[in-house]
PDB file of N, CA and C in Angstrom:
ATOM      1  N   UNK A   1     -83.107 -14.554  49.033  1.00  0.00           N
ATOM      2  CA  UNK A   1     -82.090 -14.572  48.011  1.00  0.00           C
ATOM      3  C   UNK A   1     -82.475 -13.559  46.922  1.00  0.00           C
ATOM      4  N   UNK A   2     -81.501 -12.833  46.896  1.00  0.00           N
ATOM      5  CA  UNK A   2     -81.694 -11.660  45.984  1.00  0.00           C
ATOM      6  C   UNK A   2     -82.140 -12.330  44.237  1.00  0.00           C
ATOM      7  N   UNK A   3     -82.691 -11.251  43.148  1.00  0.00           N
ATOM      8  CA  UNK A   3     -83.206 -11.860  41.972  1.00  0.00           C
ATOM      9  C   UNK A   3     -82.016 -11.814  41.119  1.00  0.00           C
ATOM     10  N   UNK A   4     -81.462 -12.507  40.532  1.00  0.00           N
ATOM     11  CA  UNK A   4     -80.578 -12.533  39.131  1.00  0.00           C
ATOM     12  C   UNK A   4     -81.017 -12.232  38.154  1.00  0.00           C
ATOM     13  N   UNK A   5     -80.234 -11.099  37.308  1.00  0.00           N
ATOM     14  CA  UNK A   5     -80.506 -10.629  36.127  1.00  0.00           C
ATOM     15  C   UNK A   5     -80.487 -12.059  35.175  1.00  0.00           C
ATOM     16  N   UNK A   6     -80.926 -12.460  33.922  1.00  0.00           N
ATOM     17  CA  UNK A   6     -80.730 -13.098  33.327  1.00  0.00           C
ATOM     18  C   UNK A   6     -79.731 -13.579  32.974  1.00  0.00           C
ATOM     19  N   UNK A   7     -79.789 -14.650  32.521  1.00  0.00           N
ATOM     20  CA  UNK A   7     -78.254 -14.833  32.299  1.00  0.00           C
ATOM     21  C   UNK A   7     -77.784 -14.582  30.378  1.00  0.00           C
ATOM     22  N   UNK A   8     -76.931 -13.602  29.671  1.00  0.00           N
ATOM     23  CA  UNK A   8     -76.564 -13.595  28.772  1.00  0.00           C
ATOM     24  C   UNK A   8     -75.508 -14.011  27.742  1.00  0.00           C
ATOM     25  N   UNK A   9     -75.850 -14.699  26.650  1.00  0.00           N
ATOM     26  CA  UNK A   9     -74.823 -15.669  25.877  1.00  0.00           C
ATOM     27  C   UNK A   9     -73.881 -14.052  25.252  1.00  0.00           C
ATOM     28  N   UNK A  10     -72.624 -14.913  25.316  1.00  0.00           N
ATOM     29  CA  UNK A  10     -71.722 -13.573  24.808  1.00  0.00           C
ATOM     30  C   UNK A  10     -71.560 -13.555  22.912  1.00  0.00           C
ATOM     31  N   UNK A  11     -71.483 -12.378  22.734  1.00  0.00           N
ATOM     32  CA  UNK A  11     -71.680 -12.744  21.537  1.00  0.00           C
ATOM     33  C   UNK A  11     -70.628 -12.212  20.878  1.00  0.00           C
ATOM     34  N   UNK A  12     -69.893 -13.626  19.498  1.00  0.00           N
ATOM     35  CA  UNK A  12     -68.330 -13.223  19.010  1.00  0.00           C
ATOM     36  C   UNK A  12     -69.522 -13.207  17.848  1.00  0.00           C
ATOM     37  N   UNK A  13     -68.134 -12.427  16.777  1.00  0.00           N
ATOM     38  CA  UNK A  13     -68.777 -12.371  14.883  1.00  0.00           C
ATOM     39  C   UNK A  13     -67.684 -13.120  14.177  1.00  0.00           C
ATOM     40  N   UNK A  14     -68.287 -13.745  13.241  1.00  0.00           N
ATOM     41  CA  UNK A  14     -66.961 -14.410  11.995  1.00  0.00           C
ATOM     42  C   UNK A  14     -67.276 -13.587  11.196  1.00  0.00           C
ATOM     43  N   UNK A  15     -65.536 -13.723  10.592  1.00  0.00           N
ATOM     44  CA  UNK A  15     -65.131 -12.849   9.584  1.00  0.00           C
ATOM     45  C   UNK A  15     -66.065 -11.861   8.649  1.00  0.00           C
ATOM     46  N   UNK A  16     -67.104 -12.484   7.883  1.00  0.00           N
ATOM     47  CA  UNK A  16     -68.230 -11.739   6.821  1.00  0.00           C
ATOM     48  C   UNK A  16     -68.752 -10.892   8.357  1.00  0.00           C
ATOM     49  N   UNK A  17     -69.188 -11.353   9.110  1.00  0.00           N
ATOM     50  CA  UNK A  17     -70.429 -10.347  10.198  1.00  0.00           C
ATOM     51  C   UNK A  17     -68.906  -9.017  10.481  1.00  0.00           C
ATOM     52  N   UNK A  18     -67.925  -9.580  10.553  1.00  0.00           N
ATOM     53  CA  UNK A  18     -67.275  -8.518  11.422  1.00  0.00           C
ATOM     54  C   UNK A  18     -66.948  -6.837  10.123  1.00  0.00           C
ATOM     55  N   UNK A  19     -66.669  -7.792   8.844  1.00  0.00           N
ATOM     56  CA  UNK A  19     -66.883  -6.839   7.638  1.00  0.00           C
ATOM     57  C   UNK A  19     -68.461  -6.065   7.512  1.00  0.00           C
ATOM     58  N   UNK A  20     -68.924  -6.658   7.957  1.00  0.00           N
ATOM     59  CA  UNK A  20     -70.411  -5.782   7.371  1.00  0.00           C
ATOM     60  C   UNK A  20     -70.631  -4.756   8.739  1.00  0.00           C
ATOM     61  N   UNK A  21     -70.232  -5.637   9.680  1.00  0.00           N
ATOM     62  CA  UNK A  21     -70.478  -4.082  10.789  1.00  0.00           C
ATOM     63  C   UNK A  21     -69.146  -3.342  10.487  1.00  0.00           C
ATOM     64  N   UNK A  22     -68.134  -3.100   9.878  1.00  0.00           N
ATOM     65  CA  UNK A  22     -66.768  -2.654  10.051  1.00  0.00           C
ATOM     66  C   UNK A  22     -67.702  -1.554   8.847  1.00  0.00           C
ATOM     67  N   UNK A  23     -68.511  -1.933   8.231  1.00  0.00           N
ATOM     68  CA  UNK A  23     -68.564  -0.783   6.745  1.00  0.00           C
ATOM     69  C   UNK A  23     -70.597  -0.090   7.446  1.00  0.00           C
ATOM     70  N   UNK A  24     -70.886   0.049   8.355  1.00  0.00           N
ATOM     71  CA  UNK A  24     -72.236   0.233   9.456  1.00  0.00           C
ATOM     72  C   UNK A  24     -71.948   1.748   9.661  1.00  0.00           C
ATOM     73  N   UNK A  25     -72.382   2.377   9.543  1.00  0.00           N
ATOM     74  CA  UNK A  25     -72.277   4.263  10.330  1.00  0.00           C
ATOM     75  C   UNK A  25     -73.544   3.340  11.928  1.00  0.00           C
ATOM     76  N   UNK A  26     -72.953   4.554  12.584  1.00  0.00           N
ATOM     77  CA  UNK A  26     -73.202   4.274  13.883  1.00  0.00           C
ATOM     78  C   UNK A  26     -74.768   4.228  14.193  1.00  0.00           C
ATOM     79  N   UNK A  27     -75.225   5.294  13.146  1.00  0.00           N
ATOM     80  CA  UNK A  27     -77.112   4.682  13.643  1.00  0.00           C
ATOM     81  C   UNK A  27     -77.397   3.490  13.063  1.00  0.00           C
ATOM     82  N   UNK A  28     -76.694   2.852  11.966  1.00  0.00           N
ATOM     83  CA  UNK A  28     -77.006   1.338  11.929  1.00  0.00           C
ATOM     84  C   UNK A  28     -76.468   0.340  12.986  1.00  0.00           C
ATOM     85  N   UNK A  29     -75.641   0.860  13.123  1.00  0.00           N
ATOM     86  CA  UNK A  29     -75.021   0.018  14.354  1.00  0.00           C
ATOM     87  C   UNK A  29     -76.497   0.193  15.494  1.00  0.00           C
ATOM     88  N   UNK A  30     -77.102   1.122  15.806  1.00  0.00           N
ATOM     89  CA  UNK A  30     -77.093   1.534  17.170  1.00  0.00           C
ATOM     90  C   UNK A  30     -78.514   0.910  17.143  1.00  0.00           C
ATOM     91  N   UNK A  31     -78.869   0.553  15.538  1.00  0.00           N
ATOM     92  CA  UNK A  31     -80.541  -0.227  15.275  1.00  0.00           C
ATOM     93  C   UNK A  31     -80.261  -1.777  15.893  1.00  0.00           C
ATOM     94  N   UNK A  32     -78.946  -2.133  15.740  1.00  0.00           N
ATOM     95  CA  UNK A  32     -78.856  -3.707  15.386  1.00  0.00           C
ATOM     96  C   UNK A  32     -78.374  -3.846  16.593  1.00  0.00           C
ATOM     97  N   UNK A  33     -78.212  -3.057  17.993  1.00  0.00           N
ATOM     98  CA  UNK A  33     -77.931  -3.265  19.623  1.00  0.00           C
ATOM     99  C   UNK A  33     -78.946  -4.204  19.711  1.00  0.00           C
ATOM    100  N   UNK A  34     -80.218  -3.331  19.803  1.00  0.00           N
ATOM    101  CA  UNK A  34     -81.421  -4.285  20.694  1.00  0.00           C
ATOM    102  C   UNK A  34     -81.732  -5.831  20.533  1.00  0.00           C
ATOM    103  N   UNK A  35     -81.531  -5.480  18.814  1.00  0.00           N
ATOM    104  CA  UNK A  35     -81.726  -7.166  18.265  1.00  0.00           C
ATOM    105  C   UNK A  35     -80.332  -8.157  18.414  1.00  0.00           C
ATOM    106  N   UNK A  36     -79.302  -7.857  18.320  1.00  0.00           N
ATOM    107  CA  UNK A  36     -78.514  -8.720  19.504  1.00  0.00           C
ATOM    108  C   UNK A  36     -78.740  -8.789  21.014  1.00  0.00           C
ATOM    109  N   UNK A  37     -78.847  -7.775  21.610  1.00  0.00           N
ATOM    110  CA  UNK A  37     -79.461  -8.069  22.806  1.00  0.00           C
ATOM    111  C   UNK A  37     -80.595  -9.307  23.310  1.00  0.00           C
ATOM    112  N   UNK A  38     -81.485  -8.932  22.501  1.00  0.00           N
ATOM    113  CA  UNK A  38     -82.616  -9.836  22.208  1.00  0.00           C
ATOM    114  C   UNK A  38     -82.234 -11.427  22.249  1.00  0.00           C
ATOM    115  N   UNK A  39     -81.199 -11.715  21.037  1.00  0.00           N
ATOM    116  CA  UNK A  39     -80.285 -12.938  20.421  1.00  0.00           C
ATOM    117  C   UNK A  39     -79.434 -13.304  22.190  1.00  0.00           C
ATOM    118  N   UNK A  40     -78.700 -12.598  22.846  1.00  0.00           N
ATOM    119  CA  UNK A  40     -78.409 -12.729  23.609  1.00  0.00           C
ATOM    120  C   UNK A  40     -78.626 -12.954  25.339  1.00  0.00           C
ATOM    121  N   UNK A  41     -80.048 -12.488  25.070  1.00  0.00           N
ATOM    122  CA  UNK A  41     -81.061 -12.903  26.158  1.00  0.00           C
ATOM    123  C   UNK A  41     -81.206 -14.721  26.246  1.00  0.00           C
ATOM    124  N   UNK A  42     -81.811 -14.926  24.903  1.00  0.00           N
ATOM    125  CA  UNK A  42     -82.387 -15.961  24.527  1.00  0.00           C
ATOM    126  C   UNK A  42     -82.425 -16.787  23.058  1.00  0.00           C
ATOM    127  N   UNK A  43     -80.825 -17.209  22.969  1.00  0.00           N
ATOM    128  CA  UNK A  43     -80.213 -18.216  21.972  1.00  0.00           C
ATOM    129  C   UNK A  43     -80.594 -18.984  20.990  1.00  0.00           C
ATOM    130  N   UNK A  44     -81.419 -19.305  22.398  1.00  0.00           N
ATOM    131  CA  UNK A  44     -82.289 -20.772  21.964  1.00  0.00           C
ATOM    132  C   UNK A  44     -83.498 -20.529  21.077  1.00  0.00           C
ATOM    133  N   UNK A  45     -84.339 -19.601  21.601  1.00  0.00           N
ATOM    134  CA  UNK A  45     -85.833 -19.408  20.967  1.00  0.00           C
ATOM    135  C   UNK A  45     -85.703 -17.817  20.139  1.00  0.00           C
ATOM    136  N   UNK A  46     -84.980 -16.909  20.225  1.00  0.00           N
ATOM    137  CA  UNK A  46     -84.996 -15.992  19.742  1.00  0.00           C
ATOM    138  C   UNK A  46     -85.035 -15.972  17.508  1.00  0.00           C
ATOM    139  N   UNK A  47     -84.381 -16.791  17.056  1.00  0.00           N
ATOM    140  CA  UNK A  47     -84.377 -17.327  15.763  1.00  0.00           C
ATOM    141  C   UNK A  47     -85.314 -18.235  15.548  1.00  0.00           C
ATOM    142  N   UNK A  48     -84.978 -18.652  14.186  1.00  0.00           N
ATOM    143  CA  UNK A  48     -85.516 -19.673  13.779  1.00  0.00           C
ATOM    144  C   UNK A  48     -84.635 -20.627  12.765  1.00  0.00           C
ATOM    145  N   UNK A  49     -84.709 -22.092  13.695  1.00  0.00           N
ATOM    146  CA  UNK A  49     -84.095 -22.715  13.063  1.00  0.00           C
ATOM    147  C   UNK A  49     -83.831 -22.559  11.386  1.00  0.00           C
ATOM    148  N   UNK A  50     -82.152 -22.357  10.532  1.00  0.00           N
ATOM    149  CA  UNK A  50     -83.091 -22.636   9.612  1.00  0.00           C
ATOM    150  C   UNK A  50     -83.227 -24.106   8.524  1.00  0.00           C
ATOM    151  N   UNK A  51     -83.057 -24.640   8.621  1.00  0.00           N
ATOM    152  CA  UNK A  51     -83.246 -26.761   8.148  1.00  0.00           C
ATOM    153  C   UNK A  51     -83.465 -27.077   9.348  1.00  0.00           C
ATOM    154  N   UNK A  52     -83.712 -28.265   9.179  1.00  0.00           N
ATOM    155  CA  UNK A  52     -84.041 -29.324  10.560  1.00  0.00           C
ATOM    156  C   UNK A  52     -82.702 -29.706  11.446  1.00  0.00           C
ATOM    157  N   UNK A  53     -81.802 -29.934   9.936  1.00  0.00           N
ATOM    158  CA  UNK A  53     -80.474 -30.754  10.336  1.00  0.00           C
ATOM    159  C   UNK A  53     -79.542 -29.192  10.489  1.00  0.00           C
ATOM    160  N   UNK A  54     -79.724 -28.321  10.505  1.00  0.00           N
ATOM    161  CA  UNK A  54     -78.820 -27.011  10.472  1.00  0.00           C
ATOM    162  C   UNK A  54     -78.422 -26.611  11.939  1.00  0.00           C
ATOM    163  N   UNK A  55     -77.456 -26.123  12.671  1.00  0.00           N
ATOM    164  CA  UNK A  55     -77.276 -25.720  13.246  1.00  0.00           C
ATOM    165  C   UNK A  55     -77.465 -24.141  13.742  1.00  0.00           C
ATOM    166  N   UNK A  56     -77.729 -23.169  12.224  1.00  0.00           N
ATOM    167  CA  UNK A  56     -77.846 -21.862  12.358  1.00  0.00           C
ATOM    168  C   UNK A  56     -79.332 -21.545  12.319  1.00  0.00           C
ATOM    169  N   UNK A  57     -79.307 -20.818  12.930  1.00  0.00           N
ATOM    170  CA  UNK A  57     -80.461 -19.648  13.057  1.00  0.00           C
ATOM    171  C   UNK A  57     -80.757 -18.795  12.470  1.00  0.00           C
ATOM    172  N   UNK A  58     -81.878 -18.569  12.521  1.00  0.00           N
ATOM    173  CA  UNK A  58     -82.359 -16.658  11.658  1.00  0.00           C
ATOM    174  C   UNK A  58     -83.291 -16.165  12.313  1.00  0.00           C
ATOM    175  N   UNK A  59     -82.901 -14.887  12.616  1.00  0.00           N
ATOM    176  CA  UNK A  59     -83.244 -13.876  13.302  1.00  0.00           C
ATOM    177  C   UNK A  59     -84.010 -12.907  12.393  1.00  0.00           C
ATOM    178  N   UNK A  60     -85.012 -12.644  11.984  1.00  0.00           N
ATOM    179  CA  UNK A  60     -85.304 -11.409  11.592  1.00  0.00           C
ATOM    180  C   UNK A  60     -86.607 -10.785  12.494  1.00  0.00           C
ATOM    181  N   UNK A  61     -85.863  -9.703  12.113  1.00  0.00           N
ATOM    182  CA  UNK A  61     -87.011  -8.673  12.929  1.00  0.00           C
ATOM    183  C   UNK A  61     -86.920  -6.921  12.958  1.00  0.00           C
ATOM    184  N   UNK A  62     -88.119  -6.370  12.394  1.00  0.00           N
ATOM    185  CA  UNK A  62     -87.946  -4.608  12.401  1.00  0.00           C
ATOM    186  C   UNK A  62     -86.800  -4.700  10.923  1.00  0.00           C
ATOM    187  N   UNK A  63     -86.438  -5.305   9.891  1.00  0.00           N
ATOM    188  CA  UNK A  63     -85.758  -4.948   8.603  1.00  0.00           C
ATOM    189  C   UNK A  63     -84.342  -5.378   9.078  1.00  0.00           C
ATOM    190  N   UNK A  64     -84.556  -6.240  10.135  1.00  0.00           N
ATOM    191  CA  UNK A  64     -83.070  -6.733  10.555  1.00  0.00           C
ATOM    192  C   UNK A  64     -82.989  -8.335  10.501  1.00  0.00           C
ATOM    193  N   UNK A  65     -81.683  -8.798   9.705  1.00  0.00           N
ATOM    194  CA  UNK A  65     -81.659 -10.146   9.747  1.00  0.00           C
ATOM    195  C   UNK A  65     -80.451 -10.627  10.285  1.00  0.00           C
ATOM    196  N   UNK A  66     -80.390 -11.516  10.717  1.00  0.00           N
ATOM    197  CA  UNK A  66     -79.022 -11.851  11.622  1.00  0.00           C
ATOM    198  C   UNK A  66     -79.099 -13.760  11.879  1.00  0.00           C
ATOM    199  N   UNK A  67     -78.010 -14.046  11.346  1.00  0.00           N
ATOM    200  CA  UNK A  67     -77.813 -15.557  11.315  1.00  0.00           C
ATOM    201  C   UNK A  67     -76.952 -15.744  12.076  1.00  0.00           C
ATOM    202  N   UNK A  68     -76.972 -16.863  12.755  1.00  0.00           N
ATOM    203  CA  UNK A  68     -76.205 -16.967  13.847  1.00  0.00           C
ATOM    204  C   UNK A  68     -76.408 -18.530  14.502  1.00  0.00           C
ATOM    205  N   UNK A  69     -75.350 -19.160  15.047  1.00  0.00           N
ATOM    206  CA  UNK A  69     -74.953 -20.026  15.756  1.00  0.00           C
ATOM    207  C   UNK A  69     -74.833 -20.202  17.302  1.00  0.00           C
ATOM    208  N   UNK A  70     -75.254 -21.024  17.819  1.00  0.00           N
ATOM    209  CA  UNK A  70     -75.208 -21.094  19.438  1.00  0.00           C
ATOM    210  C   UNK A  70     -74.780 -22.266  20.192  1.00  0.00           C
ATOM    211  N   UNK A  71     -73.872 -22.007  21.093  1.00  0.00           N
ATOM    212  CA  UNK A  71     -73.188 -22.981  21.955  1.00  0.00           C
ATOM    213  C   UNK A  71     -74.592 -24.309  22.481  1.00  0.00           C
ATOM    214  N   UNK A  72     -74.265 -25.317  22.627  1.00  0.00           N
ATOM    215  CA  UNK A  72     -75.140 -26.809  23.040  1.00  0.00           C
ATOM    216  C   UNK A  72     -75.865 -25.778  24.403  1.00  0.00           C
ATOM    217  N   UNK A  73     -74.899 -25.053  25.445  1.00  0.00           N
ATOM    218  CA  UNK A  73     -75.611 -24.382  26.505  1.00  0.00           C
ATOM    219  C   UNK A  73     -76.134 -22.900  26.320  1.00  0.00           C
ATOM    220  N   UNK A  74     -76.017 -22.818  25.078  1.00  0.00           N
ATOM    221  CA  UNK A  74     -76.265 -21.103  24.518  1.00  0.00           C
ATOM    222  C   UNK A  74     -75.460 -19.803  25.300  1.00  0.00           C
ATOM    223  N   UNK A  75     -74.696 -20.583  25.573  1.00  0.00           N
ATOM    224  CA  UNK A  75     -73.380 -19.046  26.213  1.00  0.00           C
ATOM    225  C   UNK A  75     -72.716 -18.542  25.520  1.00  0.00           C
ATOM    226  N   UNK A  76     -72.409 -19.154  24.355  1.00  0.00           N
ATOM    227  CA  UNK A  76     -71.998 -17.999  23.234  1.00  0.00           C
ATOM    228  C   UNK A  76     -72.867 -18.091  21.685  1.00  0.00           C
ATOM    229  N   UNK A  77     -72.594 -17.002  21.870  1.00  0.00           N
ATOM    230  CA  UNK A  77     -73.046 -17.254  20.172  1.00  0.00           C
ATOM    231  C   UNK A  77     -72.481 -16.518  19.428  1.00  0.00           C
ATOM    232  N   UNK A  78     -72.124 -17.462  17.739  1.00  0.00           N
ATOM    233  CA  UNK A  78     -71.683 -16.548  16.581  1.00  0.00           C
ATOM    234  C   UNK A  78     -72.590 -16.234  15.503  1.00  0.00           C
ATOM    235  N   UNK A  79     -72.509 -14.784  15.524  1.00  0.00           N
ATOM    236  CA  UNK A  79     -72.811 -14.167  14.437  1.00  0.00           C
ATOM    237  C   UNK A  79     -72.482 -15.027  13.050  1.00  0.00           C
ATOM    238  N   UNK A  80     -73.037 -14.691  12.189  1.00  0.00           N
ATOM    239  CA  UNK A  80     -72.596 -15.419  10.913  1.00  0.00           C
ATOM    240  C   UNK A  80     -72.383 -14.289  10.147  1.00  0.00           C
ATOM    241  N   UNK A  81     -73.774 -14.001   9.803  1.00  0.00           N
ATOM    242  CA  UNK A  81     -74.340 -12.960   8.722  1.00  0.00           C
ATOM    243  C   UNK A  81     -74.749 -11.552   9.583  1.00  0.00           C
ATOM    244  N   UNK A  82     -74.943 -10.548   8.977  1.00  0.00           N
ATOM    245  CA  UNK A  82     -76.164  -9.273   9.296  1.00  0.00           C
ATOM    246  C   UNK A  82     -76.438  -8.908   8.227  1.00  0.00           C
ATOM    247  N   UNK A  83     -77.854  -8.433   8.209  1.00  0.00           N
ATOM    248  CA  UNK A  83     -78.521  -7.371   6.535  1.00  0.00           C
ATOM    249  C   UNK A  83     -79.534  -6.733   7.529  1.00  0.00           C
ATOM    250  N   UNK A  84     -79.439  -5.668   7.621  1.00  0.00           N
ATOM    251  CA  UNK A  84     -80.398  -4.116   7.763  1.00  0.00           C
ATOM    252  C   UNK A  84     -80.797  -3.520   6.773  1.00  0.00           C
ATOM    253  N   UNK A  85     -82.190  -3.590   6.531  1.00  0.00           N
ATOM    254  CA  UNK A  85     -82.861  -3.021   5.615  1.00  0.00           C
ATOM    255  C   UNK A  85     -82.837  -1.297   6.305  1.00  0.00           C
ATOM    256  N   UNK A  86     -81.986  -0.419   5.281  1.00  0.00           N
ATOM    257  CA  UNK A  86     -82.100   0.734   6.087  1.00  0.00           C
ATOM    258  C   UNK A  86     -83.665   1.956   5.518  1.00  0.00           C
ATOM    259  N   UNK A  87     -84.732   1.038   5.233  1.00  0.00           N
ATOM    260  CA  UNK A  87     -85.965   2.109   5.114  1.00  0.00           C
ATOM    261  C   UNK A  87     -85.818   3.383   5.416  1.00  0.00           C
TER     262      UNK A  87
END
């Protein structure tokens, strides 16, 4: 039996995430691929919870932060937030 690529959660944005990438020039965009990718590999462990009782996540990593929400089976996930520190 052949190997399966991983399996990846799809990823939608609410309203604030879809404004902050809408105002992004394309090399910011093109920083913040991998680290969704990343988010989309792996839902579950890629963040960090942030409360006990919270449902959202935080992602930071490399001057990139990204909050975000994930399905009970982690097949989708929403964006919340993004902030790129552009150093």
């Amino acid at each position: 039996m052949p190997d399966r690529p991983p399996r990846r959660a799809v990823i939608t944005f609410h309203e604030v995430a879809e404004r902050q990438l809408a105002e992004m020039d394309d090399a910011t965009l093109a920083c913040l691929d991998p680290h969704l990718d990343t988010i989309a590999l792996n839902p579950k462990t890629a963040g960090v919870q942030m409360r006990p009782e919270s449902p959202v996540r935080d992602y930071i990593k490399d001057g990139v932060r990204i909050a975000y929400v994930s399905t009970v089976l982690g097949t989708i996930v929403l964006v919340a937030y993004v902030e790129i520190d552009p150093r």
